[in-house]
Protein backbone atom coordinates (compact mmCIF):
# COMPACT_ATOMS: atom_id res chain seq x y z
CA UNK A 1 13.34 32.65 26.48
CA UNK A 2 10.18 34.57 27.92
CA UNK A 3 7.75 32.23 30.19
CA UNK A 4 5.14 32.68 27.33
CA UNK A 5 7.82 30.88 24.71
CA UNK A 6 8.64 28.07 26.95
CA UNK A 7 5.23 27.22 27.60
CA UNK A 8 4.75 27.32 24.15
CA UNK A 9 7.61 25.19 23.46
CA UNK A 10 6.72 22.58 25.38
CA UNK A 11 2.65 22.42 24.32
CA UNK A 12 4.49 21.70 20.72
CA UNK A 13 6.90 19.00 22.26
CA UNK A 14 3.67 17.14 23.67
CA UNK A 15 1.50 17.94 20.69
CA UNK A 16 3.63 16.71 18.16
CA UNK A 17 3.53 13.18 19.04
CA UNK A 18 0.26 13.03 20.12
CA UNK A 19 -0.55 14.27 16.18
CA UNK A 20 1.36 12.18 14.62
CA UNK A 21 -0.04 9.29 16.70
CA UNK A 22 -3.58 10.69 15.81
CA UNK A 23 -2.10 10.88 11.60
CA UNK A 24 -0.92 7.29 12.21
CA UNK A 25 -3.76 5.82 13.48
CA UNK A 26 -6.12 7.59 10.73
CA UNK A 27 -3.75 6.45 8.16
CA UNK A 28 -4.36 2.73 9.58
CA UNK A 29 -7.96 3.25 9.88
CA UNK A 30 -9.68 0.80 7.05
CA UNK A 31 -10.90 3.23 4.29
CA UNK A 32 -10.43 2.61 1.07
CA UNK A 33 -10.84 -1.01 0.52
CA UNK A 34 -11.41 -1.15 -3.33
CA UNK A 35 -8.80 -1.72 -5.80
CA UNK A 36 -9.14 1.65 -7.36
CA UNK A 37 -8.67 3.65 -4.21
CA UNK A 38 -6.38 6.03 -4.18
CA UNK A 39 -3.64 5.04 -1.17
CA UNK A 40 -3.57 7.26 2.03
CA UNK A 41 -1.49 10.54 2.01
CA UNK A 42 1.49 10.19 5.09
CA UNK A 43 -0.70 11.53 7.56
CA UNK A 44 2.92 10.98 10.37
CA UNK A 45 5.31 12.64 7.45
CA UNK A 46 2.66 15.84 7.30
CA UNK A 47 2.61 16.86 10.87
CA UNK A 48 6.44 16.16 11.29
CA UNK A 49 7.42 18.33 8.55
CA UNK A 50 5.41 21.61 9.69
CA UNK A 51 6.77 21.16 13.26
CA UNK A 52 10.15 20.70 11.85
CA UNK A 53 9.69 24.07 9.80
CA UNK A 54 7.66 26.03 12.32
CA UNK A 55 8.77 25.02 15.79
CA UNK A 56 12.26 22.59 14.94
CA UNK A 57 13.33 23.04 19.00
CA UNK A 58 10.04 20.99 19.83
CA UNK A 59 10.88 17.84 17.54
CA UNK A 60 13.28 16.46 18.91
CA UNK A 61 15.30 13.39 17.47
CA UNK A 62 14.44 10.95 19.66
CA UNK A 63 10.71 11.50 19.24
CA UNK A 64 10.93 11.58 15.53
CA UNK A 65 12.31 8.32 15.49
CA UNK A 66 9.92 6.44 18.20
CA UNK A 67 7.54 7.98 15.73
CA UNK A 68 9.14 6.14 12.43
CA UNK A 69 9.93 3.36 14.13
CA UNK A 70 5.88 2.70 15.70
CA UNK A 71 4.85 3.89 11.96
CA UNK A 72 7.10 1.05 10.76
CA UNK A 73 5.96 -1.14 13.17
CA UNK A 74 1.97 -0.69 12.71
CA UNK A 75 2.54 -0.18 8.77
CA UNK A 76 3.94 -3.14 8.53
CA UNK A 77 6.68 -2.42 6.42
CA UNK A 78 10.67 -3.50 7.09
CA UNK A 79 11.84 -1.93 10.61
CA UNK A 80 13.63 0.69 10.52
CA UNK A 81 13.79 2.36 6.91
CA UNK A 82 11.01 4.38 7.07
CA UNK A 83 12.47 5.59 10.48
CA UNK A 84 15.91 6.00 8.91
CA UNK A 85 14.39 7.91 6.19
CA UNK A 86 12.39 10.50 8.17
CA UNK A 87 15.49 11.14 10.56
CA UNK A 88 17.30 11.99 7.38
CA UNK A 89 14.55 13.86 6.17
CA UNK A 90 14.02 15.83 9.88
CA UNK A 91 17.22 16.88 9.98
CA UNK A 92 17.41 18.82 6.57
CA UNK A 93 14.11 20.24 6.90
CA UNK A 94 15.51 21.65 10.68
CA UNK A 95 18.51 22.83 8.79
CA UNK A 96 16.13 25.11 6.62
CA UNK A 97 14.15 25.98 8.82
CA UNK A 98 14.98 29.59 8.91
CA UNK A 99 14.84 30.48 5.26
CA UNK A 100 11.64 28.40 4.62
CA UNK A 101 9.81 29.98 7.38
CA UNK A 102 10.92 33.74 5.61
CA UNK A 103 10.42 32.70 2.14
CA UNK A 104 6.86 32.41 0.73
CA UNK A 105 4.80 29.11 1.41
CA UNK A 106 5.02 28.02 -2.13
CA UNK A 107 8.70 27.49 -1.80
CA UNK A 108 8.01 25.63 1.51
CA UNK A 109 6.26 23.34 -0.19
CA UNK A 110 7.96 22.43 -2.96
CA UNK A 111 11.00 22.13 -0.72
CA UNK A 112 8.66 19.50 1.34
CA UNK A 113 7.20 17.73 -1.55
CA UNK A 114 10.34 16.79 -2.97
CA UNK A 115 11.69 15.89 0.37
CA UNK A 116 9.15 13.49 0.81
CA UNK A 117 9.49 12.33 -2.98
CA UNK A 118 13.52 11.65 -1.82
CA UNK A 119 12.78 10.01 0.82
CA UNK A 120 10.16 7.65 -0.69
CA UNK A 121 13.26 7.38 -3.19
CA UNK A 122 14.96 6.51 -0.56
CA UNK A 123 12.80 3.59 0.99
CA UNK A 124 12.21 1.46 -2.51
CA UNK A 125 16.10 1.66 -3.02
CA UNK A 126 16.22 0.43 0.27
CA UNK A 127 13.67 -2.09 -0.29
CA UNK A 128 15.16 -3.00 -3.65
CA UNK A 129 18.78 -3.26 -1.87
CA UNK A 130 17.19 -5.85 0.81
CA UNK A 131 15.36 -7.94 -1.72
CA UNK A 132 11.73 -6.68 -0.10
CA UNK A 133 8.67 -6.67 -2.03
CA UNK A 134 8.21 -2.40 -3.18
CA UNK A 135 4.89 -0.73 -3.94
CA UNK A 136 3.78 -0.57 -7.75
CA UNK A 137 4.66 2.71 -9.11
CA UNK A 138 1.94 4.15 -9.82
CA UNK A 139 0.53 3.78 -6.20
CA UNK A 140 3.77 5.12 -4.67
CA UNK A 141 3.23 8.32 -7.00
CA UNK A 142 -0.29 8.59 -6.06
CA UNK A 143 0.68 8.75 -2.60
CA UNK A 144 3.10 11.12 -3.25
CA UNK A 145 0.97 13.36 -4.70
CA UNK A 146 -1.79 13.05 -2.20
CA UNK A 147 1.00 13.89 0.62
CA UNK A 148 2.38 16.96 -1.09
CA UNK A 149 -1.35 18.37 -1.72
CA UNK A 150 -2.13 17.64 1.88
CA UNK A 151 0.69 19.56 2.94
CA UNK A 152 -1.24 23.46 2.73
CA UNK A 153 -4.22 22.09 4.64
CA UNK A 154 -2.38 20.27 7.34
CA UNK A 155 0.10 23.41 7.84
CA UNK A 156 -3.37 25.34 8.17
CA UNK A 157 -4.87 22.65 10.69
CA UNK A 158 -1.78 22.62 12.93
CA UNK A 159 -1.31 26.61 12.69
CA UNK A 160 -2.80 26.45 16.74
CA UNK A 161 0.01 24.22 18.06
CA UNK A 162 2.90 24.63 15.53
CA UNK A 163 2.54 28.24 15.25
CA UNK A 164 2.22 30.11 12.07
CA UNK A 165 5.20 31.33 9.78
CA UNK A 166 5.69 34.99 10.83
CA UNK A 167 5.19 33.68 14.80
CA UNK A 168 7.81 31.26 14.13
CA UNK A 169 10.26 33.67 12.33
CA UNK A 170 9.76 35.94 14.77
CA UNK A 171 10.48 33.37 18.05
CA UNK A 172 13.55 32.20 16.33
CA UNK A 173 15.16 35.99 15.68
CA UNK A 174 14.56 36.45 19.33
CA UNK A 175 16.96 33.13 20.07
């Protein structure tokens, strides 16, 4: 690995949780307050995704967990699904990697938008299995969808620190 990779390695190890710290505290912010709002997109799922497919070396496991686990925490919701989920979640995305980051952004996306649709799935069967109140239906779905249209503008946003696609093709051939 040249000097010029490693440093850029590890400005996407410290970036990435200081993001997703950023996305969760945004996400917490209080906007929104009506009834009819529509809820906030995952603002820590968004970030943690294009790392995962642009620069997987600099998310490590460990991280993406403290992550879920202080979203969990600060959200409010039962400890430890939502952390469960996104290590599940981390992991497949860092298994395709490769191919997402040569294939054209549309499949990229789709391949994150139903991620995050799974793992939502996962989190109400989850809830359901522990007897926890779950979000209405049509809020989860408008979440959803507010996520998976985020996704194009955050993957612009973070192209400084992630790295674009044919930068991160190209850095992972070299490995």
């Amino acid at each position: 690995m040249s000097p010029r990779e490693s440093t850029l390695t590890w400005i996407s190890l410290v970036a990435l949780p200081v993001v997703a710290a950023l996305g969760l505290l945004v996400s917490l912010a209080p906007v929104g307050l009506s009834a009819t709002d529509m809820p906030m997109p995952d603002l820590v799922f968004l970030p943690l995704a294009v790392w995962l497919v642009r620069r997987p070396e600099a998310a490590p496991l460990l991280v993406i967990f403290a992550i879920g686990l202080a979203a969990d925490l600060l959200r409010g919701g039962p400890l430890g699904i939502g952390a469960l989920g996104l290590l599940g979640v981390s992991e497949l995305l860092r298994r395709m990697a490769d191919g997402l980051v040569r294939g054209p952004f549309m499949i990229e996306w789709l391949v994150v938008g139903g991620l995050f649709i799974g793992l939502l799935a996962f989190q109400c069967i989850a809830l359901w299995l522990t007897f926890s109140p779950r979000p209405a239906f049509g809020l989860l779905w408008q979440h959803a969808a507010g996520t998976v249209l985020l996704y194009p503008l955050i993957a612009f946003a973070l192209r400084p620190l992630a790295g674009s696609r044919g930068r991160a093709a190209g850095l992972r051939s070299l490995a």
